[in-house]
Protein backbone atom coordinates (compact mmCIF):
# COMPACT_ATOMS: atom_id res chain seq x y z
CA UNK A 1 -72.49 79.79 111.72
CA UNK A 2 -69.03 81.10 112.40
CA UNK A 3 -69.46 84.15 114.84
CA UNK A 4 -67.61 86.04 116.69
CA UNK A 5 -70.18 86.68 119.81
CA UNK A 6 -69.72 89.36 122.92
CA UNK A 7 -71.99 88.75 125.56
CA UNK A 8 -72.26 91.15 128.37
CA UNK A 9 -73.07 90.45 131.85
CA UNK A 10 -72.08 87.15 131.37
CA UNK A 11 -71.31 86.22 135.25
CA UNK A 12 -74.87 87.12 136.14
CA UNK A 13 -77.37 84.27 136.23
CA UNK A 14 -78.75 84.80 132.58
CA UNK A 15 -75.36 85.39 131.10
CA UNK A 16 -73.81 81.90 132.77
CA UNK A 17 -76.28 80.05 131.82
CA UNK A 18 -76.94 81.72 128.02
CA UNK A 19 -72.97 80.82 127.33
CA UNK A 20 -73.42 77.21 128.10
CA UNK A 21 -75.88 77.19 125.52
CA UNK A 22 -74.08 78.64 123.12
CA UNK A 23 -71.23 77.05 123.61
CA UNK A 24 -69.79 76.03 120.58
CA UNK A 25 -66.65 75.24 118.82
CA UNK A 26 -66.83 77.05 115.70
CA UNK A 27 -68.05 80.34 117.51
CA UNK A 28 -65.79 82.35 119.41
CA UNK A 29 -67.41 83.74 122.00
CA UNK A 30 -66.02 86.79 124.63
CA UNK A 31 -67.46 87.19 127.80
CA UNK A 32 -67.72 91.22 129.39
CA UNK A 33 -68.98 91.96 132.74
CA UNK A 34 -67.50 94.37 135.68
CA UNK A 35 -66.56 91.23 137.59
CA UNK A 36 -65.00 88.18 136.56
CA UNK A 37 -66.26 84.71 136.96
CA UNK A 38 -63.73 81.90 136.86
CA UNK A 39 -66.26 78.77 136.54
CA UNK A 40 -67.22 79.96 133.14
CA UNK A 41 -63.21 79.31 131.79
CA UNK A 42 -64.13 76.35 129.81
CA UNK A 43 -67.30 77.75 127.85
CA UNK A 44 -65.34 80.98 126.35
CA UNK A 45 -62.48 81.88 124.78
CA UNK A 46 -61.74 85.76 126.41
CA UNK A 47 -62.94 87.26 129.38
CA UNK A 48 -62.87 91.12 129.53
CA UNK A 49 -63.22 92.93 133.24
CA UNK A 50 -64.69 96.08 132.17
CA UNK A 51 -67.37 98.75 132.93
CA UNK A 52 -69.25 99.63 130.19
CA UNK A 53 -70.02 103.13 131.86
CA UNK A 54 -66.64 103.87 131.30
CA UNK A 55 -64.86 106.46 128.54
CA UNK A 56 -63.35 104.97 125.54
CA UNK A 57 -65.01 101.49 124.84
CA UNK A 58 -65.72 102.22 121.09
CA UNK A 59 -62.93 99.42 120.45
CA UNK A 60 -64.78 96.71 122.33
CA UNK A 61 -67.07 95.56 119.61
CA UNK A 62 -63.82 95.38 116.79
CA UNK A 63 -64.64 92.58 114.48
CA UNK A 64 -67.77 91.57 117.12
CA UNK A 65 -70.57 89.99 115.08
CA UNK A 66 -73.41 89.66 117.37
CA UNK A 67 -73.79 91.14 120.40
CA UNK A 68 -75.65 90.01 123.42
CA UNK A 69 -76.36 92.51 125.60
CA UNK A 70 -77.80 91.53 129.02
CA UNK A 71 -75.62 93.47 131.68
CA UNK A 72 -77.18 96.62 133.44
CA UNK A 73 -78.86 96.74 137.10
CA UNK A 74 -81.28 94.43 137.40
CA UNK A 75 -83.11 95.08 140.95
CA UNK A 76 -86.57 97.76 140.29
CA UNK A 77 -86.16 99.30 143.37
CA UNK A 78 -82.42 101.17 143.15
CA UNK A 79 -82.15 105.20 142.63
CA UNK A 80 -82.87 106.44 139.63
CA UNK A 81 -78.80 107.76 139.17
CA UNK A 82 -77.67 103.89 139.51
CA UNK A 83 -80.13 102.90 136.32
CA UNK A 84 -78.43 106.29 135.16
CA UNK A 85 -74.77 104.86 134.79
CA UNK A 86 -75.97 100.85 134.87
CA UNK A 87 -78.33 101.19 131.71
CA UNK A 88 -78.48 104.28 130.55
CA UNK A 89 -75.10 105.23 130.03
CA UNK A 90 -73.18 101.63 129.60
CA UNK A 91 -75.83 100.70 127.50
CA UNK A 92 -75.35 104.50 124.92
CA UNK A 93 -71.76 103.37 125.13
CA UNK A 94 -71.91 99.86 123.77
CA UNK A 95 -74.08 100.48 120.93
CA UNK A 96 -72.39 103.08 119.44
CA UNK A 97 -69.82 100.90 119.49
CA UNK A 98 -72.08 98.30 117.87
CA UNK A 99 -73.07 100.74 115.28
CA UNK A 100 -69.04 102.40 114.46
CA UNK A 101 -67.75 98.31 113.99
CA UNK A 102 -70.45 97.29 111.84
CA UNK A 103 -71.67 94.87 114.43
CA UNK A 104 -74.40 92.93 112.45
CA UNK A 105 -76.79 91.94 115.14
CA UNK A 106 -77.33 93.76 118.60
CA UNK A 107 -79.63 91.32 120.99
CA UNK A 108 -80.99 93.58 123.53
CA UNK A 109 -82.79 92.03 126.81
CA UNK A 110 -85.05 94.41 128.00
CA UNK A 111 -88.01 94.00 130.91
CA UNK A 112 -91.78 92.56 130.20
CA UNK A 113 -93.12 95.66 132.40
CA UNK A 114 -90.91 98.37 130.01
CA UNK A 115 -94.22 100.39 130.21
CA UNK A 116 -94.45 101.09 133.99
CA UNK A 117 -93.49 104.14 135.61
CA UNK A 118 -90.50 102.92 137.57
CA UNK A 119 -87.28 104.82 136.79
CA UNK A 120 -85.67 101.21 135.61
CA UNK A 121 -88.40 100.66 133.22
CA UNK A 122 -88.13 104.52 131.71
CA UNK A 123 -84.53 103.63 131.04
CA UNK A 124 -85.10 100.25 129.34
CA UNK A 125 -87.72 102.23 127.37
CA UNK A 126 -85.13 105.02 126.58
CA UNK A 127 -82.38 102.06 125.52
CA UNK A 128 -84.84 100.15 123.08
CA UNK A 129 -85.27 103.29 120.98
CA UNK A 130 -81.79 104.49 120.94
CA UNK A 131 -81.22 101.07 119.86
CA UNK A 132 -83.93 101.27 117.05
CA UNK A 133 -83.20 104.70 115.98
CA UNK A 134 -79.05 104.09 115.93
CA UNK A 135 -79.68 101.16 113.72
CA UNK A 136 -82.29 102.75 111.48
CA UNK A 137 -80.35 102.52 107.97
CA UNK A 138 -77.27 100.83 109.16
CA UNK A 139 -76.35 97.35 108.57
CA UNK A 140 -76.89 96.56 111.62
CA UNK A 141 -79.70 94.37 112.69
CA UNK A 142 -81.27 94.41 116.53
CA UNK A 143 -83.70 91.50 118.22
CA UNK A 144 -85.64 93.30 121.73
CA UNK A 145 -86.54 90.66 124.09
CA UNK A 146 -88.62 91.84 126.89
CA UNK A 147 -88.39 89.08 129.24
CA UNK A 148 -90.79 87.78 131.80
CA UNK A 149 -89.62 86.99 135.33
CA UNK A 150 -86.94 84.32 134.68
CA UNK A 151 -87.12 81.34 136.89
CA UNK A 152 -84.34 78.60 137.62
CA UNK A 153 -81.49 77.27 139.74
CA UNK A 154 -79.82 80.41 141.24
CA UNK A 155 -82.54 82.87 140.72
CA UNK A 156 -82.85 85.87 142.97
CA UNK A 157 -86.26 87.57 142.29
CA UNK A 158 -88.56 88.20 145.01
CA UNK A 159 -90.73 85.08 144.32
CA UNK A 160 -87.34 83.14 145.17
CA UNK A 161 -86.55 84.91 148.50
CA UNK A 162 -90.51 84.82 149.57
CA UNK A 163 -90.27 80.84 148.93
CA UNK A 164 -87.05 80.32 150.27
CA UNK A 165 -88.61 81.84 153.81
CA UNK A 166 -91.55 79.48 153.17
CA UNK A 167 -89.12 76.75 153.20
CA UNK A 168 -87.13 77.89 155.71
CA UNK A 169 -89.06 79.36 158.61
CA UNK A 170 -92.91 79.19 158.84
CA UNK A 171 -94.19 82.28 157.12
CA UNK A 172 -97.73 83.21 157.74
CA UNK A 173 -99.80 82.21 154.26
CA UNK A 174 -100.78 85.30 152.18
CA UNK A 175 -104.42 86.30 151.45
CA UNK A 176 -106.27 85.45 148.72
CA UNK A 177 -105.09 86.92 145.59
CA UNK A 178 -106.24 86.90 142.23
CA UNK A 179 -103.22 88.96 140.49
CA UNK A 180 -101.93 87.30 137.37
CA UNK A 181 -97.51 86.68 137.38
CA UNK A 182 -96.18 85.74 134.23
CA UNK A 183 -92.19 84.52 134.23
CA UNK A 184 -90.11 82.17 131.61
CA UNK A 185 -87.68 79.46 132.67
CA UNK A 186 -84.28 80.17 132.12
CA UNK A 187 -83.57 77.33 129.67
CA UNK A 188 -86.35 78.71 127.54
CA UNK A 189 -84.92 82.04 127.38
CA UNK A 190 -81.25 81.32 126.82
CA UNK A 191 -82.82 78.82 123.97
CA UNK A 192 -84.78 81.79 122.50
CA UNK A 193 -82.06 84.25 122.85
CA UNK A 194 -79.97 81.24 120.75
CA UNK A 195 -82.45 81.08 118.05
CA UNK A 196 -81.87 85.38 117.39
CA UNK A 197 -78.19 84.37 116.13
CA UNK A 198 -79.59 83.32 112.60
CA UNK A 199 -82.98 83.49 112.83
CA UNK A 200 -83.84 86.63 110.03
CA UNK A 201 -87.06 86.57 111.37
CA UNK A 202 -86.28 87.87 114.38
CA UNK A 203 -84.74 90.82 112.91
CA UNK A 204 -85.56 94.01 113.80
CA UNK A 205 -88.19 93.00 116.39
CA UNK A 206 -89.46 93.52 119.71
CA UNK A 207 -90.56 90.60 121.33
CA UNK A 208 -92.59 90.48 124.69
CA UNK A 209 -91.38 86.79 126.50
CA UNK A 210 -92.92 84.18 128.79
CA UNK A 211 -93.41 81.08 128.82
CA UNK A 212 -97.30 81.13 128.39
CA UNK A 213 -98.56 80.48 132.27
CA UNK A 214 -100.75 82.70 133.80
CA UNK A 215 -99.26 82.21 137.78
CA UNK A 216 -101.34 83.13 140.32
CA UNK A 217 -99.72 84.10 144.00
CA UNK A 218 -101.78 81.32 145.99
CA UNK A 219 -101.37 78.95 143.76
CA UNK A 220 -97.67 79.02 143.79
CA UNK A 221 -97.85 79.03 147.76
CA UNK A 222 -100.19 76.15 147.88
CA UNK A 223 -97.22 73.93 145.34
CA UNK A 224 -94.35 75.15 147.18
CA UNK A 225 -95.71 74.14 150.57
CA UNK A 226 -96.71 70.63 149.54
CA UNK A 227 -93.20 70.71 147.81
CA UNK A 228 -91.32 71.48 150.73
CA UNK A 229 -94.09 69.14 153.18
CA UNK A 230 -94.34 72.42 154.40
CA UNK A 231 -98.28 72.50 155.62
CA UNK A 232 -99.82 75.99 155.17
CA UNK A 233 -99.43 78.05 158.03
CA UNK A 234 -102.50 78.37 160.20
CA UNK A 235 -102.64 82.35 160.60
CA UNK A 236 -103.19 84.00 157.38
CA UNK A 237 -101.55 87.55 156.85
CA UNK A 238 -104.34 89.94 156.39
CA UNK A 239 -103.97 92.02 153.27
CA UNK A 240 -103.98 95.36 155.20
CA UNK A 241 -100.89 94.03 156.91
CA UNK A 242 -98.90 93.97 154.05
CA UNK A 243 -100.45 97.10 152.38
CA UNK A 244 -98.97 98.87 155.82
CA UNK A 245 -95.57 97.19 155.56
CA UNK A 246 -95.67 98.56 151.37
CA UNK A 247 -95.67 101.89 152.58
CA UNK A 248 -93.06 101.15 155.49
CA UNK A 249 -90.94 100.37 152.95
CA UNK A 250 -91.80 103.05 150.59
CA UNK A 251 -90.73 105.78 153.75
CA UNK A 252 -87.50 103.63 154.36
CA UNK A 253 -86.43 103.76 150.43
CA UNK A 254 -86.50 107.48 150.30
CA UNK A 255 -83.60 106.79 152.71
CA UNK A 256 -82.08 103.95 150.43
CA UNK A 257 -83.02 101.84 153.20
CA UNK A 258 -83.97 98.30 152.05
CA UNK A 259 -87.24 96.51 153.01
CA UNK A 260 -88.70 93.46 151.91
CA UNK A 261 -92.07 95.41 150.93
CA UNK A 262 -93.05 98.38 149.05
CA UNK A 263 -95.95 99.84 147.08
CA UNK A 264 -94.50 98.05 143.71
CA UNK A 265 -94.29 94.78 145.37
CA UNK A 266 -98.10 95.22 147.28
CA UNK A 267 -99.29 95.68 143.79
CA UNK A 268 -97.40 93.14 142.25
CA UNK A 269 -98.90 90.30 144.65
CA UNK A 270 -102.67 91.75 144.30
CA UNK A 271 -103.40 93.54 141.03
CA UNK A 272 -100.69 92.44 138.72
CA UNK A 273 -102.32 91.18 135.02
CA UNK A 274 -100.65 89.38 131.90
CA UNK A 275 -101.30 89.72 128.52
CA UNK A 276 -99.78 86.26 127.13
CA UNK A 277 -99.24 87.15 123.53
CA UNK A 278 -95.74 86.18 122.46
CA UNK A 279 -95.25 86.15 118.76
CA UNK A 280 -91.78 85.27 119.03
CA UNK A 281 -93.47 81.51 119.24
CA UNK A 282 -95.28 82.44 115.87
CA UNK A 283 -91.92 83.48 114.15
CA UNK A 284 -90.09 81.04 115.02
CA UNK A 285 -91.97 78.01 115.73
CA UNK A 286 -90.03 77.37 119.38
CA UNK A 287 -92.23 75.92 122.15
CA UNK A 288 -91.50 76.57 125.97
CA UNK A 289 -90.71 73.47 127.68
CA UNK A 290 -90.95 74.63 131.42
CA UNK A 291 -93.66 75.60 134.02
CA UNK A 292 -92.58 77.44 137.61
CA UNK A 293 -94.78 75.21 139.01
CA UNK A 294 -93.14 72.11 137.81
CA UNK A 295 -89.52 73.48 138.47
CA UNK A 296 -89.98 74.58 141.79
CA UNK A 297 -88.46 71.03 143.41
CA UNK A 298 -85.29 71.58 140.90
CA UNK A 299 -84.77 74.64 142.24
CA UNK A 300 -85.45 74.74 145.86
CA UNK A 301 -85.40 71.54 146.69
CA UNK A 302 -82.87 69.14 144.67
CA UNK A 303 -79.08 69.62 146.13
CA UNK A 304 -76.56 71.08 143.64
CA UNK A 305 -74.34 69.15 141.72
């Protein structure tokens, strides 16, 4: 394939690692996010500084054929007027530019939890249809990947940062939980997102994404210590603890004061279930070739290169 492929948010960590996949020769690939990233030089051949919130970007999809849309605000625990201008609005900019160049594929990566009530899910919602309805009799073609939890050197979720403190310091061990986590690797997702290019298939789908696991909280713990020689810690936090510290943290948001717990996270670690089915496998025959469980040393333990 010969394309001419814009992917945004390309310096965060699914953008950087999505271009070295599809790094090819014959593809000319441009590179969009509000900051620039030199180390990605060699894998593209135009960067563009821009934010898509901004007036007048209808010319930034001229002669684009796919697009690859991943930048917006990724934390779930902002205000809702940042998901506002980060989603919302850069997102309504860039696909009616899509739609007025005669883009012919918009990839869209949306969240696994789009159904919640969180003000970032609501707006990923609001972006999938606009995206479905703006498309409707065009000749334009759209792939929705709701993605899992995505897990790999240089993540920053809150399953990183609790395991980095495991690592580093030694963190009381959590109660017994029996909450179901569901994430992808990020190999397997840039792979997948690969596959969209020229995949028909995929067309005009919406595509819930993990990598199959059901994770469970303790579980993880127990791997990570033995990973790190790290023996589990001889005081265990009792679950009313944290429930406390949830709602702490709850108070201190409506200040857009940031704490490591709130009611989202309490229920995340104790009540959180997975439903698994991915028929993105079924359409395209692609098999997931990581586990969290087996990455973990790669990521927290091995040193960079």
């Amino acid at each position: 394939l010969l394309l001419k492929i814009l992917i945004t948010g390309i310096a965060g960590f699914i953008g950087s690692n999505l271009v070295k996949e599809l790094f090819d020769p014959d593809n000319t690939i441009i590179g969009l996010d509000k900051m620039h990233s030199y180390s990605l030089k060699n894998h593209i051949h135009s960067y563009i500084v821009l934010d898509l919130s901004d007036d007048n970007i209808n010319d930034i999809c001229v002669d684009v054929d796919v697009v690859i849309h991943l930048a917006g605000e990724s934390s779930l625990d902002k205000h809702a007027g940042v998901y506002e201008k980060d989603i919302r609005l850069a997102s309504e900019n860039l696909i009616n530019s899509a739609i007025s160049n005669k883009v012919k594929k918009v990839i869209l990566l949306s969240t696994i939890k789009v159904h919640t009530s969180s003000q970032y899910s609501k707006q990923k919602l609001y972006i999938e249809t606009l995206l479905k309805d703006k498309t409707e009799s065009t000749a334009t073609d759209y792939t929705i990947i709701r993605s899992a939890s995505v897990y790999g050197r240089g993540m920053k979720t809150n399953i990183a940062s609790w395991l980095w403190k495991i690592k580093n310091s030694n963190m009381p061990s959590l109660p017994k939980s029996n909450a179901q986590l569901e994430m992808i690797g990020i190999n397997d997702l840039c792979k997948c997102i690969s596959q969209c290019l020229g995949n028909n298939e995929t067309n005009n789908k919406t595509y819930s994404l993990s990598d199959g696991y059901k994770y469970n909280i303790n579980e993880i713990e127990s791997v990570a210590r033995e990973v790190f020689h790290n023996k589990p810690s001889l005081f265990v936090c009792p679950q009313w603890v944290i429930f406390c510290g949830s709602k702490f943290g709850d108070i201190l948001a409506l200040f857009h004061i940031k704490f490591s717990l709130n009611s989202r996270i309490y229920n995340f670690l104790f009540y959180n279930k997975v439903s698994n089915q991915n028929h993105y496998f079924t359409d395209t025959g692609y098999t997931p070739t990581q586990n969290f469980m087996n990455e973990i040393p790669h990521i927290f333990v091995e040193p960079k290169i």
